[in-house]
C-alpha atoms as a PDB file:
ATOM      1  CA  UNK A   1     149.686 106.607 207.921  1.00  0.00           C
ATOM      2  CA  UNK A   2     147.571 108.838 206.767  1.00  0.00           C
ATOM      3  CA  UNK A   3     150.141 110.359 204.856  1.00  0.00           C
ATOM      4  CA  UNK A   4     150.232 107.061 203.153  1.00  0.00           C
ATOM      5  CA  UNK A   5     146.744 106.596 202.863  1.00  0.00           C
ATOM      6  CA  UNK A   6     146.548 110.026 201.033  1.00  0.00           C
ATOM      7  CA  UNK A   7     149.818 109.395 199.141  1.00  0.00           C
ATOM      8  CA  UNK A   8     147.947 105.904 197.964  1.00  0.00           C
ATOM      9  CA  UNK A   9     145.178 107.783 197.023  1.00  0.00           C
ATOM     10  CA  UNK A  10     146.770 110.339 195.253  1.00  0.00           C
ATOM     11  CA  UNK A  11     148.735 107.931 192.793  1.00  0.00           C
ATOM     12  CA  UNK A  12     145.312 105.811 192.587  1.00  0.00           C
ATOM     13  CA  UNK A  13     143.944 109.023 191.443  1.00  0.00           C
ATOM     14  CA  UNK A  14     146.234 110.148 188.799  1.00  0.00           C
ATOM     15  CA  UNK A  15     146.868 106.734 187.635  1.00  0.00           C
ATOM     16  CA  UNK A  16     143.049 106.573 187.108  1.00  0.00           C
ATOM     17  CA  UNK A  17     142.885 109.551 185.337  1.00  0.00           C
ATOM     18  CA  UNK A  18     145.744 108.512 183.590  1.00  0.00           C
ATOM     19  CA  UNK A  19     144.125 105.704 182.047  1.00  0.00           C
ATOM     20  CA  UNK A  20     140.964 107.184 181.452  1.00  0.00           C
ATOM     21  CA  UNK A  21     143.197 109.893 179.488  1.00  0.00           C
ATOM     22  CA  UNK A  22     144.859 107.128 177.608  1.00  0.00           C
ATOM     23  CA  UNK A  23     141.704 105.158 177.177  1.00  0.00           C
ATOM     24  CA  UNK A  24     139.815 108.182 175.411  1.00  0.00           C
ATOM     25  CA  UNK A  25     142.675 108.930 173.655  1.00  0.00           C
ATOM     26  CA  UNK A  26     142.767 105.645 171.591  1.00  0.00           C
ATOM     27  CA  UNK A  27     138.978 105.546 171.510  1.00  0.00           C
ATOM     28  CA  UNK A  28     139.167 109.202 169.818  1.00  0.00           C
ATOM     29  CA  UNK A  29     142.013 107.358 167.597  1.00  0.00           C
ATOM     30  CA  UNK A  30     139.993 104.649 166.885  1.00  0.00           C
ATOM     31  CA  UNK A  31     136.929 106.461 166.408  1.00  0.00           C
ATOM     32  CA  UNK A  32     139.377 108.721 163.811  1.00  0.00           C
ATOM     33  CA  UNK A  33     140.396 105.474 161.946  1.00  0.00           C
ATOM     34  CA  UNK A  34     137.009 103.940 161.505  1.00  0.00           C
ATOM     35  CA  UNK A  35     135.382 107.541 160.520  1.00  0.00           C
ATOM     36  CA  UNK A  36     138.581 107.338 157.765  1.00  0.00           C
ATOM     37  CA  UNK A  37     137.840 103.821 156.758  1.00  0.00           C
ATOM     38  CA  UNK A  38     133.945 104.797 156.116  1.00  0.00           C
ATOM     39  CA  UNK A  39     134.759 107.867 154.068  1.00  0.00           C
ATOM     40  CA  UNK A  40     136.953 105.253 152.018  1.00  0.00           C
ATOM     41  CA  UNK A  41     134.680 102.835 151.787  1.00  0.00           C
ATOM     42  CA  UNK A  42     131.775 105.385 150.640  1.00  0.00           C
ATOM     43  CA  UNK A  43     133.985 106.677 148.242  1.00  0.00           C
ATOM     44  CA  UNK A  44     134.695 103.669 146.876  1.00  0.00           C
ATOM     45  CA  UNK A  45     131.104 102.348 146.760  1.00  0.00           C
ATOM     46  CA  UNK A  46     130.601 105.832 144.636  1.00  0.00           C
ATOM     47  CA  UNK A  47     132.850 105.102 142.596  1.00  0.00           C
ATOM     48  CA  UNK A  48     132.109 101.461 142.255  1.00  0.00           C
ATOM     49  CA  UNK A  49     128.663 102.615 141.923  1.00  0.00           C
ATOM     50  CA  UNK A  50     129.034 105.204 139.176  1.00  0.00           C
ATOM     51  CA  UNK A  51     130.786 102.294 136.980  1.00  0.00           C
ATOM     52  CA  UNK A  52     128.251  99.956 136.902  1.00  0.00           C
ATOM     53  CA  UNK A  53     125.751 102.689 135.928  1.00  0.00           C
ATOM     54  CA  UNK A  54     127.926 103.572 132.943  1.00  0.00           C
ATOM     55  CA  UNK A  55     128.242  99.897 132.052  1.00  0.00           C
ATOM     56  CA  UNK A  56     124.084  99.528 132.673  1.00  0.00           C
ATOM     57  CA  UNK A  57     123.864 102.167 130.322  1.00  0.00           C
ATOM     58  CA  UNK A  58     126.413 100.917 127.334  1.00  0.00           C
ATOM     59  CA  UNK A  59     124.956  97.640 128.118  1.00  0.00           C
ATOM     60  CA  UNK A  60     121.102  98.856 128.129  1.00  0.00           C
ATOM     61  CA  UNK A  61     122.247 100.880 124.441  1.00  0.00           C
ATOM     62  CA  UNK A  62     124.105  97.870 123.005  1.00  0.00           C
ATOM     63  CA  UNK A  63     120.722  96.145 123.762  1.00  0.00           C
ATOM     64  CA  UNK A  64     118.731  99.013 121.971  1.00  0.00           C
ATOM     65  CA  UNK A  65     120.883  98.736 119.375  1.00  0.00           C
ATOM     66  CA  UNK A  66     120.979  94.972 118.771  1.00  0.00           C
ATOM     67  CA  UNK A  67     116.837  95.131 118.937  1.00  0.00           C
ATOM     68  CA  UNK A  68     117.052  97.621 115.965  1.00  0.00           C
ATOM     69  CA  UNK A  69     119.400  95.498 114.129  1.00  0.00           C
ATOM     70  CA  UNK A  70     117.351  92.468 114.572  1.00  0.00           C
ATOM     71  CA  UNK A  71     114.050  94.369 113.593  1.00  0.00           C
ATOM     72  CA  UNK A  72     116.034  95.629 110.332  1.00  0.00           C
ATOM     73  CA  UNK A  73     116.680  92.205 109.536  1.00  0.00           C
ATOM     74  CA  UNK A  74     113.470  90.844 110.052  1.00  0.00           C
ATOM     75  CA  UNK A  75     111.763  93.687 108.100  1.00  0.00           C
ATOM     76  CA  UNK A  76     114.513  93.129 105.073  1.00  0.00           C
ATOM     77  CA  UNK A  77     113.543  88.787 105.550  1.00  0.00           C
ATOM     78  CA  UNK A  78     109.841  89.966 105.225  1.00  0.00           C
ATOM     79  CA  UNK A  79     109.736  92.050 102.280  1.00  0.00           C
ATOM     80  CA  UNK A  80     112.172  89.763 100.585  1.00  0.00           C
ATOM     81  CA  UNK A  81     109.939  86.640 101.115  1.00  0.00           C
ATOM     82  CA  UNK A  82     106.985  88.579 100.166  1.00  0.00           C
ATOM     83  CA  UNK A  83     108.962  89.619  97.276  1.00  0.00           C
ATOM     84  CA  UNK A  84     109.575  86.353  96.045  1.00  0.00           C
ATOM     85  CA  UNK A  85     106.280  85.199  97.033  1.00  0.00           C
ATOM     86  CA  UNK A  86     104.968  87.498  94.188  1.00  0.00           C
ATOM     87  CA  UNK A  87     107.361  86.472  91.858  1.00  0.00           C
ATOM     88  CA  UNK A  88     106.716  82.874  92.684  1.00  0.00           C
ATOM     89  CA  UNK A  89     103.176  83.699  92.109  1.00  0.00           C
ATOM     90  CA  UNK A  90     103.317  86.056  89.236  1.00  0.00           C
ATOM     91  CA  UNK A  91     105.449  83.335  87.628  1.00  0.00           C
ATOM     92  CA  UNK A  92     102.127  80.952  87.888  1.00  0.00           C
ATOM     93  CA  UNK A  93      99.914  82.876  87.163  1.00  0.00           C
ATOM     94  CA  UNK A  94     101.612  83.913  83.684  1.00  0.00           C
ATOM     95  CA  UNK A  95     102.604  80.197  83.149  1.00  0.00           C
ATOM     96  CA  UNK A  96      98.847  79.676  83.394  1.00  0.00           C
ATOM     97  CA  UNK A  97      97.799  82.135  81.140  1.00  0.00           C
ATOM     98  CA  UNK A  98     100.516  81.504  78.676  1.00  0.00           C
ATOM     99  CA  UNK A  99      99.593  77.543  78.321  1.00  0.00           C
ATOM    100  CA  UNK A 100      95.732  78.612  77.551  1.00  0.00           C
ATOM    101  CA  UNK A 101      96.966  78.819  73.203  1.00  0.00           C
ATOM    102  CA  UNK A 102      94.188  80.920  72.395  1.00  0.00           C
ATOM    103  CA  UNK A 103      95.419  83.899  75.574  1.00  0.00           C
ATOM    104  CA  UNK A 104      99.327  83.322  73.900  1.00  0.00           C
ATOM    105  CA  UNK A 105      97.995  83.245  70.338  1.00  0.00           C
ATOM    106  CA  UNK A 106      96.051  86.733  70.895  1.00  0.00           C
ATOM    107  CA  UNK A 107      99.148  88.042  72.986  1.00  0.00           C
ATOM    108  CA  UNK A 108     101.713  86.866  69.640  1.00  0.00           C
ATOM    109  CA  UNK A 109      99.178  88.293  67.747  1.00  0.00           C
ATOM    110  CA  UNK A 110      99.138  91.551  69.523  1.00  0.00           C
ATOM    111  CA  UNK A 111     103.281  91.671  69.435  1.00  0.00           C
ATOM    112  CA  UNK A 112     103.324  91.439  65.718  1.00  0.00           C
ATOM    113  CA  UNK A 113     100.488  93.943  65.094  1.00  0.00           C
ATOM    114  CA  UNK A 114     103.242  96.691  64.691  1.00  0.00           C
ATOM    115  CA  UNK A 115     106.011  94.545  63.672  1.00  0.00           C
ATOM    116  CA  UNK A 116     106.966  94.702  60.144  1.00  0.00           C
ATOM    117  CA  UNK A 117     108.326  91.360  58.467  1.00  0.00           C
ATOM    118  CA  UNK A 118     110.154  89.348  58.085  1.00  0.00           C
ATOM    119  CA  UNK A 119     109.775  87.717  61.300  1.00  0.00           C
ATOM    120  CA  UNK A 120     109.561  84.184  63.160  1.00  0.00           C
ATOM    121  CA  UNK A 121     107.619  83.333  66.264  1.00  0.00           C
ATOM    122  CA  UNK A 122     109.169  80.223  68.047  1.00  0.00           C
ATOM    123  CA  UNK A 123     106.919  78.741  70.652  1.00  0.00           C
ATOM    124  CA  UNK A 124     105.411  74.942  71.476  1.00  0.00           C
ATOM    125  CA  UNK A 125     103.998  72.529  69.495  1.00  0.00           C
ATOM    126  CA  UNK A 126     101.109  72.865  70.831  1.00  0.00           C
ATOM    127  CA  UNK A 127     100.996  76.956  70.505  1.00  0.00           C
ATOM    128  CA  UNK A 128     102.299  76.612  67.220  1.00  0.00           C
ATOM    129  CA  UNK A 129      99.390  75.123  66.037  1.00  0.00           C
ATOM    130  CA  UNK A 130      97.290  77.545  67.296  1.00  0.00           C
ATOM    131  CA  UNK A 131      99.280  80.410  65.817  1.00  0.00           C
ATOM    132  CA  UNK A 132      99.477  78.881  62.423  1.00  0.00           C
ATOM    133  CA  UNK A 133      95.938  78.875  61.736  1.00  0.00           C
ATOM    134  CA  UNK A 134      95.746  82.835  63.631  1.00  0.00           C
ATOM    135  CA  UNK A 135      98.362  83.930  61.305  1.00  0.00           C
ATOM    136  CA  UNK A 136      97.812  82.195  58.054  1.00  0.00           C
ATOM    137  CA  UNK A 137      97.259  85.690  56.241  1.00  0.00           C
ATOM    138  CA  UNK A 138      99.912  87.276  57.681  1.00  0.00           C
ATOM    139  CA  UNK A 139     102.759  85.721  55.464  1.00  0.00           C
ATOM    140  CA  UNK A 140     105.668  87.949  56.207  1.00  0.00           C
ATOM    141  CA  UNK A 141     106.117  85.434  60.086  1.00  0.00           C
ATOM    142  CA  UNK A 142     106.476  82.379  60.521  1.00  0.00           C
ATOM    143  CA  UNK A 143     106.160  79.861  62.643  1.00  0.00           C
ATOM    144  CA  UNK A 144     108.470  77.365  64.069  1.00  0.00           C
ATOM    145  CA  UNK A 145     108.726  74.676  66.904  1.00  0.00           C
ATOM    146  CA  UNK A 146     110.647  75.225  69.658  1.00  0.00           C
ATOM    147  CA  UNK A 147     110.340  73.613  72.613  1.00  0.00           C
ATOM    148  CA  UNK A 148     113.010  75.299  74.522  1.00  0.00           C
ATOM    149  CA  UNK A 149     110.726  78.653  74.669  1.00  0.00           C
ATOM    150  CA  UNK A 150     108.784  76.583  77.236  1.00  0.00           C
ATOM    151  CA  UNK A 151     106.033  78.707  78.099  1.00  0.00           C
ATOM    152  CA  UNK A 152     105.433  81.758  76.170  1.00  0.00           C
ATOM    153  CA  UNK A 153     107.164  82.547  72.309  1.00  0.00           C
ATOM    154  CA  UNK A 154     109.827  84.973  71.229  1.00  0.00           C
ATOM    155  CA  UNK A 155     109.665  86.408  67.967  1.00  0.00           C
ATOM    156  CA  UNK A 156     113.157  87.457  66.131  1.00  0.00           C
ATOM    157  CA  UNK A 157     113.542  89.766  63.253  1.00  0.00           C
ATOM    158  CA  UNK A 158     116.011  90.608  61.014  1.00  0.00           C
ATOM    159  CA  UNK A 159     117.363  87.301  60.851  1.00  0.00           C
ATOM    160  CA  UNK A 160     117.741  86.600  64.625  1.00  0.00           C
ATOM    161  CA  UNK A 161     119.151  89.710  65.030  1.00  0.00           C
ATOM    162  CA  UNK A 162     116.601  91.276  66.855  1.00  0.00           C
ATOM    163  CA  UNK A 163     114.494  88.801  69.637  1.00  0.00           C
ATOM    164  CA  UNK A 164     111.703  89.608  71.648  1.00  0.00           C
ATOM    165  CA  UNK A 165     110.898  87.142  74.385  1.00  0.00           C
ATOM    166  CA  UNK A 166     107.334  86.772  75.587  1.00  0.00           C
ATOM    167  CA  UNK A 167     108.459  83.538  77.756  1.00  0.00           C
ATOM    168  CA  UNK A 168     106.431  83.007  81.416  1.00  0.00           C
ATOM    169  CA  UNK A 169     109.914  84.104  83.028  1.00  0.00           C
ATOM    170  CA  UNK A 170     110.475  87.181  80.922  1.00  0.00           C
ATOM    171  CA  UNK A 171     107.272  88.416  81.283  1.00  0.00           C
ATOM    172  CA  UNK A 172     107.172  87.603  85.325  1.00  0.00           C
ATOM    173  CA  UNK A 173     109.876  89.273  85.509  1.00  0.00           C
ATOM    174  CA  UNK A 174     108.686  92.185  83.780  1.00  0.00           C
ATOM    175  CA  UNK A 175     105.694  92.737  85.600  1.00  0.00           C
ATOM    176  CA  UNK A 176     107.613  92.001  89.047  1.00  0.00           C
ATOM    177  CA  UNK A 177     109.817  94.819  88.428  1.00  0.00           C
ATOM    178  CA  UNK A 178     107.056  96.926  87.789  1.00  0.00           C
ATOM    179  CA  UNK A 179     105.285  96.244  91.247  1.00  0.00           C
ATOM    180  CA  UNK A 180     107.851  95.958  93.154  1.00  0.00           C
ATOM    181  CA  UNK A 181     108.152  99.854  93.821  1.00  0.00           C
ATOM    182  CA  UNK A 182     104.384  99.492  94.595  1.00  0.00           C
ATOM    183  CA  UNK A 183     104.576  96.757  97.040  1.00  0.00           C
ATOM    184  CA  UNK A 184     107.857  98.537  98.477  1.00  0.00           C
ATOM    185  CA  UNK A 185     105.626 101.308  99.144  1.00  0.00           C
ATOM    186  CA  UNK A 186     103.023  98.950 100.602  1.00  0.00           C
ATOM    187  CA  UNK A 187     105.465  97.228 103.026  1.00  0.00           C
ATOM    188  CA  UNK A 188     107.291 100.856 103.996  1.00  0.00           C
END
């Protein structure tokens, strides 16, 4: 019996071991597969990982990009404004002067200092009057009515050949072109 008892222990014994043989081996198998499935899954985090920080960083210069764009336009929306701000108040500011008739008599005046005759200043009623009696010895221009100058009076030579236009809008215009590079250089 002993025999048996030894026998019985003997195949207890190697069937034991047998299992703990076969038990570590698919524990090292399974230790194998989830090692494998990490690495995998770190390399695919890196990658993963290194995407989204090149799209942060199109998205972050897109951003950059679009702020500089904006701030171009708002600059460009500023100086225009300002721009015709001055010519909105140039504009007045000439109108005003213009309507005083003794200012646009001594500026007519001052145009047909160097003119020579024959000439005709057309301006409003109102101017013309004004004119007349400032230019009575000067008979080489006349004057005539003409209410479509507006503001202002143009003087024409050689027949209407030749017109000068001292109108609000002409000379706004004049003097707006002439600041602008100033006030360019102010807003720059």
């Amino acid at each position: 019996m002993e025999d048996i008892q030894s026998l019985l222990e003997k195949i207890n014994r190697e069937g034991v071991e047998k299992a703990e043989a076969e038990a570590k081996r698919i524990v090292d198998a399974a230790k194998a597969k989830a090692d494998r499935i990490l690495a995998d899954a770190r390399e695919a985090a890196a990658r993963e990982k290194a995407t989204a920080d090149k799209e942060a960083e199109a998205s972050a210069a897109r951003a950059a990009e679009t702020i500089r764009q904006g701030a171009r336009d708002v600059v460009a929306g500023v100086k225009e404004s300002i721009s015709k701000l001055m010519d909105n108040l140039l504009a007045v500011d000439v109108s005003a002067a213009l309507a005083d008739g003794q200012t646009a008599a001594a500026l007519a005046a001052d145009a047909i200092r160097e003119l020579a005759g024959p000439g005709e200043i057309a301006c409003g009623e109102k101017l013309a009057q004004t004119l007349k009696a400032q230019l009575a010895g000067r008979g080489e221009f006349t004057v005539v009515v003409d209410e479509s100058v507006g503001s202002g009076f143009s003087v024409k030579l050689d027949g209407g050949r030749v017109e000068h236009s001292f109108t609000a809008d002409v000379i706004a215009a004049e003097l707006a072109k002439r600041l602008r590079p100033e006030l360019a250089k102010l807003l720059s």
